[in-house]
PDB file of N, CA and C in Angstrom:
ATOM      1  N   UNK A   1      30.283   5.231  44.375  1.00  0.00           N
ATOM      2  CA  UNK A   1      29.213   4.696  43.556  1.00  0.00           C
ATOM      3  C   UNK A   1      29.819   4.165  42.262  1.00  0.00           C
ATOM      4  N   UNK A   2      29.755   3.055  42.138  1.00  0.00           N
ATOM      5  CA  UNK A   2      30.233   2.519  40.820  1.00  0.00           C
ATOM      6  C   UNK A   2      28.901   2.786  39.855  1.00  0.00           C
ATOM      7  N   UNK A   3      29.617   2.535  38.641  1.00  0.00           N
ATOM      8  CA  UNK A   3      28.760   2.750  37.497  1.00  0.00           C
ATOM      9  C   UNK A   3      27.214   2.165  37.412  1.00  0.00           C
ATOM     10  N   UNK A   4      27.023   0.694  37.522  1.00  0.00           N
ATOM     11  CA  UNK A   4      25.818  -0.114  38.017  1.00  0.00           C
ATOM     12  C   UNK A   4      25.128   0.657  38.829  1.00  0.00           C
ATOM     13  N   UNK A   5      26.051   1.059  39.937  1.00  0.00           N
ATOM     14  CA  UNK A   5      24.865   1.418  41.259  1.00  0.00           C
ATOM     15  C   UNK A   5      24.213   2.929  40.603  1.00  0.00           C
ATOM     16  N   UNK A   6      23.286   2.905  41.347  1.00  0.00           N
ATOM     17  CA  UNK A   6      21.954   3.699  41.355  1.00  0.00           C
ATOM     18  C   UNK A   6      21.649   4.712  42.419  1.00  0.00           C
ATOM     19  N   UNK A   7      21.274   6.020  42.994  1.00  0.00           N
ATOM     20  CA  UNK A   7      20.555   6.111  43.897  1.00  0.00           C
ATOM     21  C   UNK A   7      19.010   6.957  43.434  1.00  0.00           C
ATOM     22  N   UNK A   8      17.964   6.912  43.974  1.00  0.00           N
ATOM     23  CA  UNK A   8      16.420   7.588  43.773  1.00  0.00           C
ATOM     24  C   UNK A   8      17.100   9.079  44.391  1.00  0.00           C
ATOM     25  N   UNK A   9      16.723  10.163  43.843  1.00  0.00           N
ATOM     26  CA  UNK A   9      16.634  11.380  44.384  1.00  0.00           C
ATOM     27  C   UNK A   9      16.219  11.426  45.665  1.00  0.00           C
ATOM     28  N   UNK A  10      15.666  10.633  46.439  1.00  0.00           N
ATOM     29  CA  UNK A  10      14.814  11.535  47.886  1.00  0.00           C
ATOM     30  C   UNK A  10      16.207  10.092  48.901  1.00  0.00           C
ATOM     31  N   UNK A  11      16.173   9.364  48.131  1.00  0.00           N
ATOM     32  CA  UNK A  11      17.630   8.284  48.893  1.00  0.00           C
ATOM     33  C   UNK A  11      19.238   9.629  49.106  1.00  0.00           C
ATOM     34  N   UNK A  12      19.207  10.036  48.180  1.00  0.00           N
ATOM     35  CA  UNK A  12      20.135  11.307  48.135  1.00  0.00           C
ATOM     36  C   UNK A  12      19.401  12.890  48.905  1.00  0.00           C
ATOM     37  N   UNK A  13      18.511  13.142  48.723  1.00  0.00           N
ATOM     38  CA  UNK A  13      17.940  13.610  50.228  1.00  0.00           C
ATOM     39  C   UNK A  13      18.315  13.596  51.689  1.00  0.00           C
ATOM     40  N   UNK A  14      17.985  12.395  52.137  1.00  0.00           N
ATOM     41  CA  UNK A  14      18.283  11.651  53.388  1.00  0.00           C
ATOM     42  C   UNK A  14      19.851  11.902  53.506  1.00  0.00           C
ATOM     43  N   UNK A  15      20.426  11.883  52.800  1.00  0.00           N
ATOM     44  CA  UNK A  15      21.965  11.056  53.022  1.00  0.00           C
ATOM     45  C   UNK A  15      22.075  12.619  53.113  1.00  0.00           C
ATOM     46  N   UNK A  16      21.497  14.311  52.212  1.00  0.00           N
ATOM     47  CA  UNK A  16      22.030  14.792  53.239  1.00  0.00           C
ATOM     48  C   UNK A  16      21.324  15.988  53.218  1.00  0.00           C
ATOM     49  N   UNK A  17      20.590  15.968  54.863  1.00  0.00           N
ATOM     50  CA  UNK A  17      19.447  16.447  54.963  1.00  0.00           C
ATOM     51  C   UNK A  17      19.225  18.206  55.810  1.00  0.00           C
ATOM     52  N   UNK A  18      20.892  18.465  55.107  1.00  0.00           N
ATOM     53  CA  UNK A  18      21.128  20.340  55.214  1.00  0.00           C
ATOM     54  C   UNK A  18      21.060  20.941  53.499  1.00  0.00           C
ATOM     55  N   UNK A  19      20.621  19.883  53.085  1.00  0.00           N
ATOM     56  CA  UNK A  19      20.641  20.445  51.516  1.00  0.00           C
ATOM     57  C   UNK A  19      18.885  20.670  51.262  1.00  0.00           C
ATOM     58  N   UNK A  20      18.347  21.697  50.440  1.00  0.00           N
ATOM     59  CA  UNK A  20      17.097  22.071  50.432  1.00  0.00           C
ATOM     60  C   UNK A  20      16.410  20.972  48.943  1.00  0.00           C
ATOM     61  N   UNK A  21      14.964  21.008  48.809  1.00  0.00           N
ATOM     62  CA  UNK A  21      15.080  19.908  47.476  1.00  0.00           C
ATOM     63  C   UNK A  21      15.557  21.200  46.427  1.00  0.00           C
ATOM     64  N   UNK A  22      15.523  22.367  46.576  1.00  0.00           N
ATOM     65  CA  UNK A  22      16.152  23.300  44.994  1.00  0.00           C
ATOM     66  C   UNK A  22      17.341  22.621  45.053  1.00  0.00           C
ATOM     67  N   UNK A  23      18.201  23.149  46.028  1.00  0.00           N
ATOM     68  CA  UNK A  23      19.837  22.906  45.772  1.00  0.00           C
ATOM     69  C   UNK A  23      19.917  21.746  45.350  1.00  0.00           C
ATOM     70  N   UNK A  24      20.006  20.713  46.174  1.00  0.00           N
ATOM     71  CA  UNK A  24      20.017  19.006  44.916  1.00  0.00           C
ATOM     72  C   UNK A  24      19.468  19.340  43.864  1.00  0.00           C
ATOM     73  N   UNK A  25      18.403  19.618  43.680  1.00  0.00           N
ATOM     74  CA  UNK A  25      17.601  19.414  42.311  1.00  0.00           C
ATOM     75  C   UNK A  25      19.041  20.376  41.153  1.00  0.00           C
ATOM     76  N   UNK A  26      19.323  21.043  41.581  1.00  0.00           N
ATOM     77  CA  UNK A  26      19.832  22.297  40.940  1.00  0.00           C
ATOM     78  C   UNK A  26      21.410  21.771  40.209  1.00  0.00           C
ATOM     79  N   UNK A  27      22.270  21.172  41.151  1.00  0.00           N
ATOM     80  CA  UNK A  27      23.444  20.710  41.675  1.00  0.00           C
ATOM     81  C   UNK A  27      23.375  19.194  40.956  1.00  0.00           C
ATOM     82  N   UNK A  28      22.044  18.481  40.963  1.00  0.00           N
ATOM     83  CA  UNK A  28      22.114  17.234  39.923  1.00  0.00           C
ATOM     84  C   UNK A  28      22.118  17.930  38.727  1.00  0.00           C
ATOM     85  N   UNK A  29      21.428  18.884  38.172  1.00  0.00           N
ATOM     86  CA  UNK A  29      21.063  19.048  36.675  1.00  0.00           C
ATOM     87  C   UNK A  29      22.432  19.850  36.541  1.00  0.00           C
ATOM     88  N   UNK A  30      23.338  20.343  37.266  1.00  0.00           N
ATOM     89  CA  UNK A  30      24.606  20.950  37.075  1.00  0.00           C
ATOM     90  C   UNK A  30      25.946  19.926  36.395  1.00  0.00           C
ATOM     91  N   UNK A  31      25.309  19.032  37.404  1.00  0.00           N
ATOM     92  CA  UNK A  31      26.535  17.492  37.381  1.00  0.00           C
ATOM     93  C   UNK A  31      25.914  16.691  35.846  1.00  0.00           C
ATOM     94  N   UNK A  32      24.817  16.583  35.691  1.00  0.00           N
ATOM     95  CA  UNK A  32      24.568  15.827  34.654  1.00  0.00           C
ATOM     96  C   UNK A  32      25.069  17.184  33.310  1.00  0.00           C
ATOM     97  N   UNK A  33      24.456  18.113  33.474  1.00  0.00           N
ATOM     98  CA  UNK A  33      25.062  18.890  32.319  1.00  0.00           C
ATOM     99  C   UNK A  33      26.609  18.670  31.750  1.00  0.00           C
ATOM    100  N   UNK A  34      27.265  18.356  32.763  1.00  0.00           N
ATOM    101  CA  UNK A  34      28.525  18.332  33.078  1.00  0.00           C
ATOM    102  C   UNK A  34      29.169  16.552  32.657  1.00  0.00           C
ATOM    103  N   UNK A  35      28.027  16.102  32.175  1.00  0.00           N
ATOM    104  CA  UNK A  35      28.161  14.447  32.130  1.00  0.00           C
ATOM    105  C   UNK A  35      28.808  13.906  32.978  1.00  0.00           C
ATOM    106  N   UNK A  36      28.547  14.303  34.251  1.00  0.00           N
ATOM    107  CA  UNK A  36      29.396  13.573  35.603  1.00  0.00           C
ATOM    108  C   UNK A  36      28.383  12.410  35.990  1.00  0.00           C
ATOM    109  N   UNK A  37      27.172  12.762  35.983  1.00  0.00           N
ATOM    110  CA  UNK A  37      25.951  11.761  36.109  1.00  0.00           C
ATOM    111  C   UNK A  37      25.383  11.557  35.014  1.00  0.00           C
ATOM    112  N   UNK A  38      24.132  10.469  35.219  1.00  0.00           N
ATOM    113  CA  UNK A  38      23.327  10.054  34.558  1.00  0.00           C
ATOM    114  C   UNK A  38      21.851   9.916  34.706  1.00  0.00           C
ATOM    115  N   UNK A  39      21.114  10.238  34.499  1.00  0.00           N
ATOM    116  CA  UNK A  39      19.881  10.488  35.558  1.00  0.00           C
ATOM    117  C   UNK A  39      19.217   9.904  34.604  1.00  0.00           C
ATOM    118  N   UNK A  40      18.053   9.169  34.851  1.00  0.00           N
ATOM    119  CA  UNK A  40      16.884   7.853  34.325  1.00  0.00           C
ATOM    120  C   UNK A  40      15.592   8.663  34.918  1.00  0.00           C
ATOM    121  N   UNK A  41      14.772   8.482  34.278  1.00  0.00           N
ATOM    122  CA  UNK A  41      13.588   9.396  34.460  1.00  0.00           C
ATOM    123  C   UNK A  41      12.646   8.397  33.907  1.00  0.00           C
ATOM    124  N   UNK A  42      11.661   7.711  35.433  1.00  0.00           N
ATOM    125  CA  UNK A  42      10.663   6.294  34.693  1.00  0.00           C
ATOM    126  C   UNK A  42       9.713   7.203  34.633  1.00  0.00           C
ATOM    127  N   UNK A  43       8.701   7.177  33.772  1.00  0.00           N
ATOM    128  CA  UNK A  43       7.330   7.776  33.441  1.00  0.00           C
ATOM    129  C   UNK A  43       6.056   7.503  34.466  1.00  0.00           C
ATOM    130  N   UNK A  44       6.388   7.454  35.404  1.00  0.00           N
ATOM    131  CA  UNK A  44       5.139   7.603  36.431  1.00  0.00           C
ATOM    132  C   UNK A  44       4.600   8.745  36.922  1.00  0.00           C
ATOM    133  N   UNK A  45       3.687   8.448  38.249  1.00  0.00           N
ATOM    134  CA  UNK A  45       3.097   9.771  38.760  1.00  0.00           C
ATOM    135  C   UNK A  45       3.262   9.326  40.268  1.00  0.00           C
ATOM    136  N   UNK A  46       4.156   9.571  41.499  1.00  0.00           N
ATOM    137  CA  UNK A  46       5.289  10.917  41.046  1.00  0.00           C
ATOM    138  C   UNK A  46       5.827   9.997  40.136  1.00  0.00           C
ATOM    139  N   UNK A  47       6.273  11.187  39.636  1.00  0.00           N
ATOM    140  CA  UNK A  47       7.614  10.832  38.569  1.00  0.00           C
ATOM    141  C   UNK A  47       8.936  10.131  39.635  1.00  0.00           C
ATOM    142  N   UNK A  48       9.654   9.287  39.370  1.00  0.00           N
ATOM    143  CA  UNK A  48      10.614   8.728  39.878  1.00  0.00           C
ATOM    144  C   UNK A  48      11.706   8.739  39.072  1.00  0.00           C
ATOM    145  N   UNK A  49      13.262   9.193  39.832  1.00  0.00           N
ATOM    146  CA  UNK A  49      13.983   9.223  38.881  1.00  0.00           C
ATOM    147  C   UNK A  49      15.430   8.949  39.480  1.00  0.00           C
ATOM    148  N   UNK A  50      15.921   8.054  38.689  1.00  0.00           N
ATOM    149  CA  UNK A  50      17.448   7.749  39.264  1.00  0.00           C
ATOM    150  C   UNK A  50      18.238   8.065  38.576  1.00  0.00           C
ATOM    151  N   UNK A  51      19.541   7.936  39.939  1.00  0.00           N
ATOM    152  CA  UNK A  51      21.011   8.517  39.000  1.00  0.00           C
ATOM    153  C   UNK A  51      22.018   7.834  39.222  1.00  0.00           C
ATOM    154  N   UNK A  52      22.885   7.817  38.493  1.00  0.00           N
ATOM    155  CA  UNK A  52      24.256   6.918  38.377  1.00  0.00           C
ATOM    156  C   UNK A  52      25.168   7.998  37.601  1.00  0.00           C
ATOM    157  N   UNK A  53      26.877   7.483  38.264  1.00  0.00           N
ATOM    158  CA  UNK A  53      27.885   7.746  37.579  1.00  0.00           C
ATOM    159  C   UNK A  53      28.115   7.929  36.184  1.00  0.00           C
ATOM    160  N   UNK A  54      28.067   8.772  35.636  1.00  0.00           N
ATOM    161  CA  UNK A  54      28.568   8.696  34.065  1.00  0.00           C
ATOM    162  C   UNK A  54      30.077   8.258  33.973  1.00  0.00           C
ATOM    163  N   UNK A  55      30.598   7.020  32.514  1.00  0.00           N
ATOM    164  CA  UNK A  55      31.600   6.851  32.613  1.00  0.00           C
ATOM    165  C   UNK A  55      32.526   7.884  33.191  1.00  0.00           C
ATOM    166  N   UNK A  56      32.015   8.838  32.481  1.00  0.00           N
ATOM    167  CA  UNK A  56      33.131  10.255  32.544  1.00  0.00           C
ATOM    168  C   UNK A  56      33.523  10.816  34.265  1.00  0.00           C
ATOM    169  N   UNK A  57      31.938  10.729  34.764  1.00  0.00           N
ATOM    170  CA  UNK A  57      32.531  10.982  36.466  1.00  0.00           C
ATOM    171  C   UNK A  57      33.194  10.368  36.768  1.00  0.00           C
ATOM    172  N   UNK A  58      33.474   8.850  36.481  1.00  0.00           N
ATOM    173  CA  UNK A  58      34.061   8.032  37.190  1.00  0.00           C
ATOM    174  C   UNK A  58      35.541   8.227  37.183  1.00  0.00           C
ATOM    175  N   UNK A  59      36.107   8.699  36.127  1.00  0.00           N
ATOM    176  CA  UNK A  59      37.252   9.376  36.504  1.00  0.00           C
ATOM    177  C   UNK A  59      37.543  10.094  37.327  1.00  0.00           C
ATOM    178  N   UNK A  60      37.203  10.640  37.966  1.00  0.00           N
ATOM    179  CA  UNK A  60      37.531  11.585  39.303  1.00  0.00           C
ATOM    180  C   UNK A  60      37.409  10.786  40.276  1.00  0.00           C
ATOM    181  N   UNK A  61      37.138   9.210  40.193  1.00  0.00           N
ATOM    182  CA  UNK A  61      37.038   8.619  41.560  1.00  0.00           C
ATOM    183  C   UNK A  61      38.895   8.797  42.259  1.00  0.00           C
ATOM    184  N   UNK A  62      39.548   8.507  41.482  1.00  0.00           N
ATOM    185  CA  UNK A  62      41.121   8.819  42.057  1.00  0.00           C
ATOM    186  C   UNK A  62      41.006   9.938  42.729  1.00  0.00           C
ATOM    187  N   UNK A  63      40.744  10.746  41.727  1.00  0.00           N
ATOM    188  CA  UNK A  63      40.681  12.392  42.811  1.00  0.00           C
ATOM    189  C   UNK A  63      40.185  12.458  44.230  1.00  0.00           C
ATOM    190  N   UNK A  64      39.266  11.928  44.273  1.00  0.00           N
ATOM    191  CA  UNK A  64      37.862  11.866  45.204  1.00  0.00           C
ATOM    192  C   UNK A  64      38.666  11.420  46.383  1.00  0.00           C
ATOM    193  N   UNK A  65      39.042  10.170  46.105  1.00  0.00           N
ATOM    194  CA  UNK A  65      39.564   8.750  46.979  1.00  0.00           C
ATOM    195  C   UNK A  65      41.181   9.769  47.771  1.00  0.00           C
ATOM    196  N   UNK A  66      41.378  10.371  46.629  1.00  0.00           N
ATOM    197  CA  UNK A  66      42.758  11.378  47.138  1.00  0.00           C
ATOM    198  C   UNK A  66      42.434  12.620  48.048  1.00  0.00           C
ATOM    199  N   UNK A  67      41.659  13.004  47.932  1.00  0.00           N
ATOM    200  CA  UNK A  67      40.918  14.050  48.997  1.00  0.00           C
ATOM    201  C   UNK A  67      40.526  13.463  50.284  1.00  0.00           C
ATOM    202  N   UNK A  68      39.750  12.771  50.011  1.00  0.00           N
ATOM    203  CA  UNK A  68      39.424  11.947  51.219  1.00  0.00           C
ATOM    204  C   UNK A  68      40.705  11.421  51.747  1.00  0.00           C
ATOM    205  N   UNK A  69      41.474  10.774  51.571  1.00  0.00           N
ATOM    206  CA  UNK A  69      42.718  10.531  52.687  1.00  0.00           C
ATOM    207  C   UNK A  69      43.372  11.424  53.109  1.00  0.00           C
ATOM    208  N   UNK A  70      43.731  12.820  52.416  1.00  0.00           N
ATOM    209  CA  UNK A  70      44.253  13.928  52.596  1.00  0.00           C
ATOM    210  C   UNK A  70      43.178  14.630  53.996  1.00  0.00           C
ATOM    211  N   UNK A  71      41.800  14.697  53.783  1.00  0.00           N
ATOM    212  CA  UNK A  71      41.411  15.178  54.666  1.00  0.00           C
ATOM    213  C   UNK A  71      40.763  14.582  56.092  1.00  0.00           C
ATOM    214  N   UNK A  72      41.301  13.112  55.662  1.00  0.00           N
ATOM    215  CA  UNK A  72      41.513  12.269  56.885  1.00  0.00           C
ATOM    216  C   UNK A  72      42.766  12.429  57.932  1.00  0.00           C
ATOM    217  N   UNK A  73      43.460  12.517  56.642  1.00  0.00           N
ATOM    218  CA  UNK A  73      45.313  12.610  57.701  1.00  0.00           C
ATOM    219  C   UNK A  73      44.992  13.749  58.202  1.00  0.00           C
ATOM    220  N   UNK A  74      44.528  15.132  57.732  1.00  0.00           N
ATOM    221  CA  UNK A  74      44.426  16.975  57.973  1.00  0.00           C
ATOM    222  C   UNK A  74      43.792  16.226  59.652  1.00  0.00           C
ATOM    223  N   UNK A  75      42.481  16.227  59.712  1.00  0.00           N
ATOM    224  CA  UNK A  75      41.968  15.682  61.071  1.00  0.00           C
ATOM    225  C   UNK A  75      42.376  15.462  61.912  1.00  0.00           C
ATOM    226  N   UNK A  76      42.901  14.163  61.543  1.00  0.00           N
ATOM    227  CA  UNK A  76      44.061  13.270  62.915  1.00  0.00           C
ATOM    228  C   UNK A  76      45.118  14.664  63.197  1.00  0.00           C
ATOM    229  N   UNK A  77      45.836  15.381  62.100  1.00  0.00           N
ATOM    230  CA  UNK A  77      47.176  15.879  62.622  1.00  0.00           C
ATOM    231  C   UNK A  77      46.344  17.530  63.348  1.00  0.00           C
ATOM    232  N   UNK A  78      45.027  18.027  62.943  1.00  0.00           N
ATOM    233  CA  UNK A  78      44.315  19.022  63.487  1.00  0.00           C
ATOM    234  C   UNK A  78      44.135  18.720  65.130  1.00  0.00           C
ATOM    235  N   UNK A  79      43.532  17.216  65.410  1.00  0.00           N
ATOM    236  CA  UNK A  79      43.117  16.883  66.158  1.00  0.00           C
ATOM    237  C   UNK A  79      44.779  16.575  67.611  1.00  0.00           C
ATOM    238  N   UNK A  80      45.776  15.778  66.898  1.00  0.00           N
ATOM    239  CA  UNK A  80      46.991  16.135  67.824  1.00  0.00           C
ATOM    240  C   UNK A  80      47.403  17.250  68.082  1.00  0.00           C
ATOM    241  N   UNK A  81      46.995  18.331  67.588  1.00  0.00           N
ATOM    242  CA  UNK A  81      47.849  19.716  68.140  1.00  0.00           C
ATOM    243  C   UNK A  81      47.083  20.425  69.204  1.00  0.00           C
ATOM    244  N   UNK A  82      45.491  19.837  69.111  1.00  0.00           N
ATOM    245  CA  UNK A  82      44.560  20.633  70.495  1.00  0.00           C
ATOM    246  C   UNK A  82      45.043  19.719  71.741  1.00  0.00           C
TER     247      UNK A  82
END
């Protein structure tokens, strides 16, 4: 997610739908405490509310991007030894 992009809370739902609405709910207000996110809160009824990268998360995209290949290669070399 780059900085621009956006997602609605129930769009982050879907994407992953073994998580309960506490835990997200819980786990965003953890990450934003944390200024990893950014969360926008429009004044309606429901209330609607989006979130984006805080500059500051965006530093960990290296990290992120480094895990993920690490636990791509783990797979493949898990997957040759069965």
């Amino acid at each position: 997610m780059a900085n621009s992009d956006t997602i609605r809370f129930n769009e982050l739902r879907r994407l992953m739908p073994g998580v309960t609405q506490r835990m997200l709910t819980k786990q965003l207000r953890e990450l934003e405490a944390d200024q990893l996110i950014v969360r926008k809160v429009y004044p309606e009824v429901p209330p609607r509310m989006e979130y984006s990268m805080a500059d500051y998360g965006l530093t960990l995209a290296p990290i992120i991007t480094a895990l993920q290949k690490w636990g791509t290669e783990h797979l493949r070399k898990v997957k040759q030894e069965v």
